[in-house]
Protein backbone atom coordinates (compact mmCIF):
# COMPACT_ATOMS: atom_id res chain seq x y z
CA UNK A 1 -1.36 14.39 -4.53
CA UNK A 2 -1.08 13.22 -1.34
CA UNK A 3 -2.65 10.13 -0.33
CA UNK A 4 -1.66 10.11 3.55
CA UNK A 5 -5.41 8.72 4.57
CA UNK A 6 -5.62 5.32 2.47
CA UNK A 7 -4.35 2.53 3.17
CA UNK A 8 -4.35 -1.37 1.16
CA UNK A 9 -3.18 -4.15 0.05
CA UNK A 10 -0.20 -5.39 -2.02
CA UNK A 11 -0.93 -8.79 -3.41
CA UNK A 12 1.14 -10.82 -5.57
CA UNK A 13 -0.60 -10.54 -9.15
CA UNK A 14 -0.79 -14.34 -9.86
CA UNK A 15 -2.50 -15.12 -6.93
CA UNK A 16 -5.69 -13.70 -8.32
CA UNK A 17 -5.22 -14.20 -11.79
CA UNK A 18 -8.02 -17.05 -11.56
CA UNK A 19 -10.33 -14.97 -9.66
CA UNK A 20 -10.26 -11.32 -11.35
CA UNK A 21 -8.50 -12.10 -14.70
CA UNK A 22 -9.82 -8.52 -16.14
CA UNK A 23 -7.65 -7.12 -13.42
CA UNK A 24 -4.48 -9.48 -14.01
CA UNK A 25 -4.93 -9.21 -17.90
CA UNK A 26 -4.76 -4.99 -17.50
CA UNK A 27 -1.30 -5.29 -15.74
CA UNK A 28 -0.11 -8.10 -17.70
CA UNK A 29 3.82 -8.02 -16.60
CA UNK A 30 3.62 -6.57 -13.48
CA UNK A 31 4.31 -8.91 -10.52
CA UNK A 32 2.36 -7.03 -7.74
CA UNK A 33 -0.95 -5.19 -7.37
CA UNK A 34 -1.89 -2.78 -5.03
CA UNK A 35 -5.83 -2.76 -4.17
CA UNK A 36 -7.75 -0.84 -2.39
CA UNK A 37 -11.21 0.57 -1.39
CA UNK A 38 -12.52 4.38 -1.16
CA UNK A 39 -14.81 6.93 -1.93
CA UNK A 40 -15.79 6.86 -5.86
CA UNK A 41 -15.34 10.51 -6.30
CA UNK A 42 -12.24 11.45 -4.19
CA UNK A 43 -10.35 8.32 -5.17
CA UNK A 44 -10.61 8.67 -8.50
CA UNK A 45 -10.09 12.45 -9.09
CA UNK A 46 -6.95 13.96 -9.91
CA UNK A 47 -7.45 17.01 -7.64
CA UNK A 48 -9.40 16.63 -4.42
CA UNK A 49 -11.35 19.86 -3.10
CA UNK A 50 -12.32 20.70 0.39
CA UNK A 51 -16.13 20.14 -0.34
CA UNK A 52 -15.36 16.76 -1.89
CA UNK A 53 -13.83 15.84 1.23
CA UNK A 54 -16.65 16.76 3.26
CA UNK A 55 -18.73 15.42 1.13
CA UNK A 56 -16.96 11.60 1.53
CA UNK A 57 -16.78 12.26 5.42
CA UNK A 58 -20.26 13.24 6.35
CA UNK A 59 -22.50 12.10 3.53
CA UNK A 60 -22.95 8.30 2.63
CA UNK A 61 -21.43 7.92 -0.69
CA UNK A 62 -20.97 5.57 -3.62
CA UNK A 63 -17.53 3.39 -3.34
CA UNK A 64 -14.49 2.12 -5.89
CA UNK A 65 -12.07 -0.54 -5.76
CA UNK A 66 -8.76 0.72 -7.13
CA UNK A 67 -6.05 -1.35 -8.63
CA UNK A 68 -2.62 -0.04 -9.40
CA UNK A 69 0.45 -2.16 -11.07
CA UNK A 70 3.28 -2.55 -9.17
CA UNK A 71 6.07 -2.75 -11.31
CA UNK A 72 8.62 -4.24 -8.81
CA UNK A 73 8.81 -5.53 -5.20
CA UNK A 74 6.96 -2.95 -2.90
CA UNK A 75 9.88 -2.38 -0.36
CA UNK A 76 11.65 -1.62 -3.20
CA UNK A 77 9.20 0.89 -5.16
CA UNK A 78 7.39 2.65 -2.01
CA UNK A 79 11.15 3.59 -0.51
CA UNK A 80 9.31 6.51 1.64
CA UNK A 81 5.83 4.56 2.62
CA UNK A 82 5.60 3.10 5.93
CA UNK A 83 4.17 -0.75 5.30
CA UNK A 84 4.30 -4.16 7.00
CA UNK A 85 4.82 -7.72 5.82
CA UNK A 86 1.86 -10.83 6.62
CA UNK A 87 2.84 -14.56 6.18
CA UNK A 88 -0.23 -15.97 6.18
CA UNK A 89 -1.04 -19.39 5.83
CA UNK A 90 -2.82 -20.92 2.33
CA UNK A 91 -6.18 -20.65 4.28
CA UNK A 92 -5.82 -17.46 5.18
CA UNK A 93 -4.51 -15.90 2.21
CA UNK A 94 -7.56 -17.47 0.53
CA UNK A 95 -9.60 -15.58 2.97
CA UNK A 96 -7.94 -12.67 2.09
CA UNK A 97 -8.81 -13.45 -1.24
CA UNK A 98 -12.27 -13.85 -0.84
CA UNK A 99 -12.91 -10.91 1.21
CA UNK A 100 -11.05 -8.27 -1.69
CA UNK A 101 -13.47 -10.27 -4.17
CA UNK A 102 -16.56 -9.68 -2.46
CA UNK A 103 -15.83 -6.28 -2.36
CA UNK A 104 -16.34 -5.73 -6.22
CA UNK A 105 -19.80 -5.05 -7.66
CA UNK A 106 -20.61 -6.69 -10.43
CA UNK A 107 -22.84 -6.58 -13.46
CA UNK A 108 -25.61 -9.33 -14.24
CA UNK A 109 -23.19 -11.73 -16.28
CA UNK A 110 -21.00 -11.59 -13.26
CA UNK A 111 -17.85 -9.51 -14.36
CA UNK A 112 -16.63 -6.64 -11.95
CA UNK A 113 -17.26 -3.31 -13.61
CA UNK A 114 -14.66 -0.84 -14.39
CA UNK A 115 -15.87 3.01 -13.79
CA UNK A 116 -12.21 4.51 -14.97
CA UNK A 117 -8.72 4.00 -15.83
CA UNK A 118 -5.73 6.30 -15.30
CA UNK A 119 -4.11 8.51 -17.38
CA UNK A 120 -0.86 6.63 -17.39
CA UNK A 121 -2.57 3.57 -17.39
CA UNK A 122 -1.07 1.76 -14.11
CA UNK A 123 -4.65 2.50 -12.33
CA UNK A 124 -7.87 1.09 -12.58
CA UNK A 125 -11.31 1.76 -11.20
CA UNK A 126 -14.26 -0.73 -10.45
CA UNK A 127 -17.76 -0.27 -8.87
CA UNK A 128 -17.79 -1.47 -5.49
CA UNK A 129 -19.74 -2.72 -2.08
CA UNK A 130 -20.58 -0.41 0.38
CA UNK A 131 -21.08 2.91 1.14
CA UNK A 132 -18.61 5.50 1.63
CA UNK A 133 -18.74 7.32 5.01
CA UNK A 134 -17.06 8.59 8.88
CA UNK A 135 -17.52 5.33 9.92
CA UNK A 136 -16.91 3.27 7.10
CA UNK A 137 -13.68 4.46 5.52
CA UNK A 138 -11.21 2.93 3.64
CA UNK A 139 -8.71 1.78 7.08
CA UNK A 140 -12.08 0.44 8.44
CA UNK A 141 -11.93 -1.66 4.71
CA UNK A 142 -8.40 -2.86 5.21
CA UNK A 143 -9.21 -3.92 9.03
CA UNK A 144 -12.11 -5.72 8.05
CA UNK A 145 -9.71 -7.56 5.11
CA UNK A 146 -7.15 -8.41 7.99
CA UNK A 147 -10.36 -9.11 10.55
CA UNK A 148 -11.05 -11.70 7.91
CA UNK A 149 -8.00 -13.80 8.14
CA UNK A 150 -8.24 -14.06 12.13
CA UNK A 151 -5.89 -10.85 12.34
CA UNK A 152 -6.79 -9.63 15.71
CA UNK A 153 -8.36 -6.45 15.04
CA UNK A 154 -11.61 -4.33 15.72
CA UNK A 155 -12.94 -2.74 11.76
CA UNK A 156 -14.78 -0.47 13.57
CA UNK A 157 -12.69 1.47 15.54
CA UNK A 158 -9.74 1.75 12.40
CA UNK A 159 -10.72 4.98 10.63
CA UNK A 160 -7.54 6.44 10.23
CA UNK A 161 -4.61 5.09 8.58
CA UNK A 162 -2.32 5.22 11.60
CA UNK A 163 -4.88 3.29 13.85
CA UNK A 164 -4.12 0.44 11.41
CA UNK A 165 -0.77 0.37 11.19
CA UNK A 166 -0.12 0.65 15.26
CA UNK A 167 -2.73 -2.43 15.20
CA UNK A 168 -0.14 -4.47 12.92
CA UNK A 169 2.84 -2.59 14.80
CA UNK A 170 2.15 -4.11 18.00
CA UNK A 171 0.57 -7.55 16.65
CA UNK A 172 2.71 -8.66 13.73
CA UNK A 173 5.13 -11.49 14.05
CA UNK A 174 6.03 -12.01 10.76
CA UNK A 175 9.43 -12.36 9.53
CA UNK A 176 11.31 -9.91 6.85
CA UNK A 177 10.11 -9.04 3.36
CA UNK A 178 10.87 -11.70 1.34
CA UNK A 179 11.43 -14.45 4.02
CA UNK A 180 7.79 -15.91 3.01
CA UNK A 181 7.72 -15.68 -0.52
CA UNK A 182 7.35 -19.34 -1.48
CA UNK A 183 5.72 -20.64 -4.57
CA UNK A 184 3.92 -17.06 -5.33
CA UNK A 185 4.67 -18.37 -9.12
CA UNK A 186 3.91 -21.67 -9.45
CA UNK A 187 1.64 -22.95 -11.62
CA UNK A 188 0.20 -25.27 -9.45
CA UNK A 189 -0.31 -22.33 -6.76
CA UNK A 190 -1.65 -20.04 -9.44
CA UNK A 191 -4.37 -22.83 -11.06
CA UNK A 192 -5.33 -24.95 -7.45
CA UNK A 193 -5.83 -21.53 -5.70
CA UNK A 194 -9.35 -21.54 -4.99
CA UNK A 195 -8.40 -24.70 -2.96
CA UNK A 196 -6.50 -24.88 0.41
CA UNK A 197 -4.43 -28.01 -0.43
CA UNK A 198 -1.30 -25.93 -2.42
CA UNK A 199 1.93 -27.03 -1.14
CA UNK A 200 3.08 -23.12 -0.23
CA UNK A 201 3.83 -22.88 3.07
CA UNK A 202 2.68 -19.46 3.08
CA UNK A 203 1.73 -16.58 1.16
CA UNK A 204 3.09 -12.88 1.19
CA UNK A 205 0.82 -9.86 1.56
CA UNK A 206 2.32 -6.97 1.92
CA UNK A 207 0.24 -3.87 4.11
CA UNK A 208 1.30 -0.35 2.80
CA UNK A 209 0.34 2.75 3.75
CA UNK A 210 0.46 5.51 1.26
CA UNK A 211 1.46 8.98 1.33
């Protein structure tokens, strides 16, 4: 199925094993995970029918997070998506952070709430914030998650996946995949990261768009 009108994030996995440990503990072993935010029916449906999609478009509807293992470094398993590399700074990864977790609904003891898991497993589903809509889409999501760091961006006028990525095309000064990865593993990192004194000099987020 193609998936040419989401876009999200690719985080390191043990940067939020403090803060969503149901997530981490689901892809225990794999050293990335994608997430991202959509409509609840046409994200997590396996076929995706015309009426769906007008339904998502034009009529305010309910929202999911999705999380998806990645297996291996994301230049190296999306070989035909289009995505760019952020260094970002310890406060502004924690931004990040805090912007992807606010974005989960939860339930009244305070865990996020999964709605549905792939058939193969590598996906999961969880109740989210927001409503679904034209104007609210999941590119407006992912510019509002860069918006949060100080990325210079405007949320509202991102609805389409390429509006994003020309946004990080012209602005992005970061250096080469891999250049930033410092500390992404260390215990310290992984246990003080609620806290903006680690001793990275920088996080790595990688943006993908996916077809």
């Amino acid at each position: 199925m193609r998936q040419g009108l989401h876009t999200g994030f690719v985080l390191p996995a043990s940067t939020v094993q403090i803060q969503l440990p149901e997530v981490f503990e689901s892809f225990a072993g794999s050293p990335y995970i994608e997430f991202g935010w959509g409509d609840m029916d046409y994200y997590q449906s396996e076929v995706v029918t015309f009426a769906m999609t007008v339904k998502a478009v034009f009529w305010p509807t309910r929202s999911v997070m999705r999380a998806v293992a990645i297996p291996e470094r994301p230049d190296i398993h999306f070989t035909d998506n289009e995505m760019a590399t952020l260094c970002l700074d310890p406060e502004q990864y924690s931004l990040l952070i805090a912007f992807i977790l606010q974005s989960f609904s939860r339930g009244d003891e305070g865990h996020i709430i999964e709605t549905m898991e792939s058939e193969d497993g590598n996906s999961r589903f969880y109740k989210a914030e927001g409503v679904y809509y034209l104007w609210n889409t999941c590119n407006n999501w992912t510019a509002k998650g860069l918006k949060s760091t100080g990325w210079k961006i405007s949320p509202a006028l991102k609805i389409t996946p390429g509006s994003v990525m020309a946004n990080l095309d012209k602005h992005n000064t970061s250096p080469a995949m891999g250049s930033c990865e410092i500390g992404l593993t260390s215990p310290e990192l992984v246990s003080h990261f609620h806290s903006l004194s680690q001793k990275s000099h920088g996080q790595r987020l990688t943006f993908q768009q996916r077809h």
